[in-house]
PDB file of N, CA and C in Angstrom:
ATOM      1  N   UNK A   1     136.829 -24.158  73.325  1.00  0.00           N
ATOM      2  CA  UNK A   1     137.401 -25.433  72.969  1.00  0.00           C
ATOM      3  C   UNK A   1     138.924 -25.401  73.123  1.00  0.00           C
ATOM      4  N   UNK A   2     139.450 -24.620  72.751  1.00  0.00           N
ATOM      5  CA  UNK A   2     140.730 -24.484  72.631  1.00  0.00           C
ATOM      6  C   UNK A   2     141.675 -24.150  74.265  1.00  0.00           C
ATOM      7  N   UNK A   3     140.036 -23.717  75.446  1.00  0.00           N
ATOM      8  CA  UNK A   3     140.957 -23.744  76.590  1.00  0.00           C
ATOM      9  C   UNK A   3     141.106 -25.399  77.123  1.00  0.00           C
ATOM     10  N   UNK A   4     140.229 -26.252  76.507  1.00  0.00           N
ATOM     11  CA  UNK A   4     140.295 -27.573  76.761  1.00  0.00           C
ATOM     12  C   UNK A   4     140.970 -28.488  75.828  1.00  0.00           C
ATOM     13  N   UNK A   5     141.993 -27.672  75.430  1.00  0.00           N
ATOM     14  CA  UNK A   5     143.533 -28.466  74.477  1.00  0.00           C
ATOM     15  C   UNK A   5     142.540 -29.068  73.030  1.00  0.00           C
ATOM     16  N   UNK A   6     141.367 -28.441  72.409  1.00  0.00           N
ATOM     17  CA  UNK A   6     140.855 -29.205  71.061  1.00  0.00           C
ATOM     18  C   UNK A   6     141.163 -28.013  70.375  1.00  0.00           C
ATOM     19  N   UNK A   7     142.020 -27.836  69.063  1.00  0.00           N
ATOM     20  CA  UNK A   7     141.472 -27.450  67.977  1.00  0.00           C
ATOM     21  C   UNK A   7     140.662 -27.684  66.636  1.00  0.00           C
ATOM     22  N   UNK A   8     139.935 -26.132  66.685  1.00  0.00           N
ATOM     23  CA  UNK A   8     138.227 -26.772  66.206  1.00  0.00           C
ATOM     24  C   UNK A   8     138.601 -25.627  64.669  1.00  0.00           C
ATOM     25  N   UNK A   9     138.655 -25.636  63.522  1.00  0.00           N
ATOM     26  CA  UNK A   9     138.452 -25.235  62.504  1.00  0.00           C
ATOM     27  C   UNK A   9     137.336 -24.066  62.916  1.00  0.00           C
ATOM     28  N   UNK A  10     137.533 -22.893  61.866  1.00  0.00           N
ATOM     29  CA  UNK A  10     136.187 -21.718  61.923  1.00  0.00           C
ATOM     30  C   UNK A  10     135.132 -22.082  60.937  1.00  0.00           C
ATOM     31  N   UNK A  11     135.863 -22.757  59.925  1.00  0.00           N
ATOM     32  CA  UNK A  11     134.560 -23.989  59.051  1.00  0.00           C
ATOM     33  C   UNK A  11     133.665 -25.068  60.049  1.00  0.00           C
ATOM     34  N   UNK A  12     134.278 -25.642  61.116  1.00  0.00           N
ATOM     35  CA  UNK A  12     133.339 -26.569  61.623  1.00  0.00           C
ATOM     36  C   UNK A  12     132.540 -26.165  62.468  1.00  0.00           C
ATOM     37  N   UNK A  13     132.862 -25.042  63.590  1.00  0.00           N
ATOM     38  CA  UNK A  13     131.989 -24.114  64.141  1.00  0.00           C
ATOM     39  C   UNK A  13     131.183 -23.534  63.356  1.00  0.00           C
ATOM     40  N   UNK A  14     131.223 -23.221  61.891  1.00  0.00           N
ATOM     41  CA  UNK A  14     130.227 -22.820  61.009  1.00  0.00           C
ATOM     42  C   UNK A  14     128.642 -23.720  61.011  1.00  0.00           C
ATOM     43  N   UNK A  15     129.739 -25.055  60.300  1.00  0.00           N
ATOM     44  CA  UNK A  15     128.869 -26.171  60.146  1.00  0.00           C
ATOM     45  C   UNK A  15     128.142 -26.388  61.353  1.00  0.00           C
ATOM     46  N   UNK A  16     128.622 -26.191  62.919  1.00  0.00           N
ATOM     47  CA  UNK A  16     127.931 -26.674  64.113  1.00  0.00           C
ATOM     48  C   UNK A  16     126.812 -25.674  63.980  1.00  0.00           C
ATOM     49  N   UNK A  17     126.829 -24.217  63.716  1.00  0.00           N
ATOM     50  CA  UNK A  17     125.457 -23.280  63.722  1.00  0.00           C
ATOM     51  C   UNK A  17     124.852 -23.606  62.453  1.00  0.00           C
ATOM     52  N   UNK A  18     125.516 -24.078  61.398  1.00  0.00           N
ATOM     53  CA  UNK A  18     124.308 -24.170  60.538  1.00  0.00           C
ATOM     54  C   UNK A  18     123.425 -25.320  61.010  1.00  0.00           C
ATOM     55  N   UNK A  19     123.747 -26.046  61.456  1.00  0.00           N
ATOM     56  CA  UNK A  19     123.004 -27.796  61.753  1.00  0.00           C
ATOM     57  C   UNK A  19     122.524 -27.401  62.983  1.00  0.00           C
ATOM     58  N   UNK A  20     122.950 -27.092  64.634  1.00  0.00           N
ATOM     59  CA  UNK A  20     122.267 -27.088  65.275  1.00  0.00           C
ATOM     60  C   UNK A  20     121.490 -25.532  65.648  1.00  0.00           C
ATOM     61  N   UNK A  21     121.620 -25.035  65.443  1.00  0.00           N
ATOM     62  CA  UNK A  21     120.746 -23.629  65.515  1.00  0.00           C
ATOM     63  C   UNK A  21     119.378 -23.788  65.418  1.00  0.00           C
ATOM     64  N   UNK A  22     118.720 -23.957  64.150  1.00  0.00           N
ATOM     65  CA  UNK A  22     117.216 -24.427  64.181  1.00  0.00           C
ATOM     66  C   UNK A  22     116.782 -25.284  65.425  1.00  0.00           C
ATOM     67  N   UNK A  23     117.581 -25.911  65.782  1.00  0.00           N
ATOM     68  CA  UNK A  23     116.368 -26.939  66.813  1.00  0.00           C
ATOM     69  C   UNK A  23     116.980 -26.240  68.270  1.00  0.00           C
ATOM     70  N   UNK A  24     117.904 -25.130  68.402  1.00  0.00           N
ATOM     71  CA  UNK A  24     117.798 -24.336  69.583  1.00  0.00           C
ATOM     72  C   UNK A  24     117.084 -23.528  69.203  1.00  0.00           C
ATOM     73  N   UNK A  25     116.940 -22.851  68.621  1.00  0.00           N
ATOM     74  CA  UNK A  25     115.782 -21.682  68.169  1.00  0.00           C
ATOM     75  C   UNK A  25     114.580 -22.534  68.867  1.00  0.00           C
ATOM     76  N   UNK A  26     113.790 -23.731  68.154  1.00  0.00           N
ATOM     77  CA  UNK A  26     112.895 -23.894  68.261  1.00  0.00           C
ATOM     78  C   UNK A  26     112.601 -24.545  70.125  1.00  0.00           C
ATOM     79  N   UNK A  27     113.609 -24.697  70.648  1.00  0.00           N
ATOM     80  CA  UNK A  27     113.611 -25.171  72.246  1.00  0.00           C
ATOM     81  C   UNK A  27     113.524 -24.189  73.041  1.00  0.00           C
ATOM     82  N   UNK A  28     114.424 -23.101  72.243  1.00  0.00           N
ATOM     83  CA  UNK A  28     113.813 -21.817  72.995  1.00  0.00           C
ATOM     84  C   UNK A  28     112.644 -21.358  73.036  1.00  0.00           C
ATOM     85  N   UNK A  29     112.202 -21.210  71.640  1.00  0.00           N
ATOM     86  CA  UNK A  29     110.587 -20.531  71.002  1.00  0.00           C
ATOM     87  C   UNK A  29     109.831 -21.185  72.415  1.00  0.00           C
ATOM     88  N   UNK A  30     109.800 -22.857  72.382  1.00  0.00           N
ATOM     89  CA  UNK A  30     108.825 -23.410  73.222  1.00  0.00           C
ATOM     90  C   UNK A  30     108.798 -22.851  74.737  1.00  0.00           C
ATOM     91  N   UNK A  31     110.070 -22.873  75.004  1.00  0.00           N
ATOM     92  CA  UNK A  31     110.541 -22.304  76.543  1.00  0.00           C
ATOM     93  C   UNK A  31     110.062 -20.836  76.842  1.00  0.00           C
ATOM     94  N   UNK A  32     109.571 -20.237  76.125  1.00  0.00           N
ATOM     95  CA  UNK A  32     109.252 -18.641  76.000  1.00  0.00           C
ATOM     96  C   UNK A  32     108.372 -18.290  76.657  1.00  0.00           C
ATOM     97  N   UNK A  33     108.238 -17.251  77.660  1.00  0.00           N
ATOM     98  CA  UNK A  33     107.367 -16.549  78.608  1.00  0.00           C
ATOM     99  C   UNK A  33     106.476 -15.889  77.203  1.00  0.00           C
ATOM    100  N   UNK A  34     105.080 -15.583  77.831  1.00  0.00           N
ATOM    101  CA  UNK A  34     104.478 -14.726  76.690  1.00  0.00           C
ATOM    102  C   UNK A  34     104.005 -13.287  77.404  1.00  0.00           C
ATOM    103  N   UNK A  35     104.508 -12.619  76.368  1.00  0.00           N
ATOM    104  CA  UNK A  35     104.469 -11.439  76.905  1.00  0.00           C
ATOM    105  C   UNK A  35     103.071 -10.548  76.813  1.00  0.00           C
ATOM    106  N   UNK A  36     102.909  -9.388  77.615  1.00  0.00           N
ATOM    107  CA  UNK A  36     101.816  -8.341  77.316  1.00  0.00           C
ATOM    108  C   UNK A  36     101.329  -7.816  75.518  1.00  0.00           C
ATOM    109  N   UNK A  37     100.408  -7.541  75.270  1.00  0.00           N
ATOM    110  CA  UNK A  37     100.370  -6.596  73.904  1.00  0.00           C
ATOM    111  C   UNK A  37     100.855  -5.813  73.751  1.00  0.00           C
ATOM    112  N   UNK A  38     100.795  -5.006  75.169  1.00  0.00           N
ATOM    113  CA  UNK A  38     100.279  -3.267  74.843  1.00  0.00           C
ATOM    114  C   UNK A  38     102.022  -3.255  75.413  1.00  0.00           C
ATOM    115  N   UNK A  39     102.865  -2.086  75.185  1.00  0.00           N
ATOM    116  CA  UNK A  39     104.106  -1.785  75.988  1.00  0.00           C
ATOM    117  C   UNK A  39     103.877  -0.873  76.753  1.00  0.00           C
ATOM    118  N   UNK A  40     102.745  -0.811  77.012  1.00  0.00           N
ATOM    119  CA  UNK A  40     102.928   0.903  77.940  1.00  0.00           C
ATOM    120  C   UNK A  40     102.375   0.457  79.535  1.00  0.00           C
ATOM    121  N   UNK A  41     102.878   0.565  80.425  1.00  0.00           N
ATOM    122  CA  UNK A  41     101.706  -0.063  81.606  1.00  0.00           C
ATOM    123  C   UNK A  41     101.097   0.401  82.250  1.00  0.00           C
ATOM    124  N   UNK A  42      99.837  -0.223  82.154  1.00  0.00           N
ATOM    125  CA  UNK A  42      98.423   0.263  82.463  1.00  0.00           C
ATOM    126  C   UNK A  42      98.398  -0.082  84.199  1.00  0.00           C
TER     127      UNK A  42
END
């Protein structure tokens, strides 16, 4: 932000991960390859 002339508080960047985090978590979760069980390959 700050290379694009805004200063942003380390409180409001707080507030931005507390509020949007959950619903990237959950866009990711959906977006997720599913993986093997086992780790060893057969």
């Amino acid at each position: 932000m700050e290379e694009r002339g805004v200063g942003v508080d380390h409180a409001t960047l707080n507030r931005w991960v507390i509020r949007y985090s959950p619903a990237i978590a959950v866009k990711t979760k959906s977006q997720k390859r599913e993986t093997n069980k086992s780790w060893r390959m057969d």
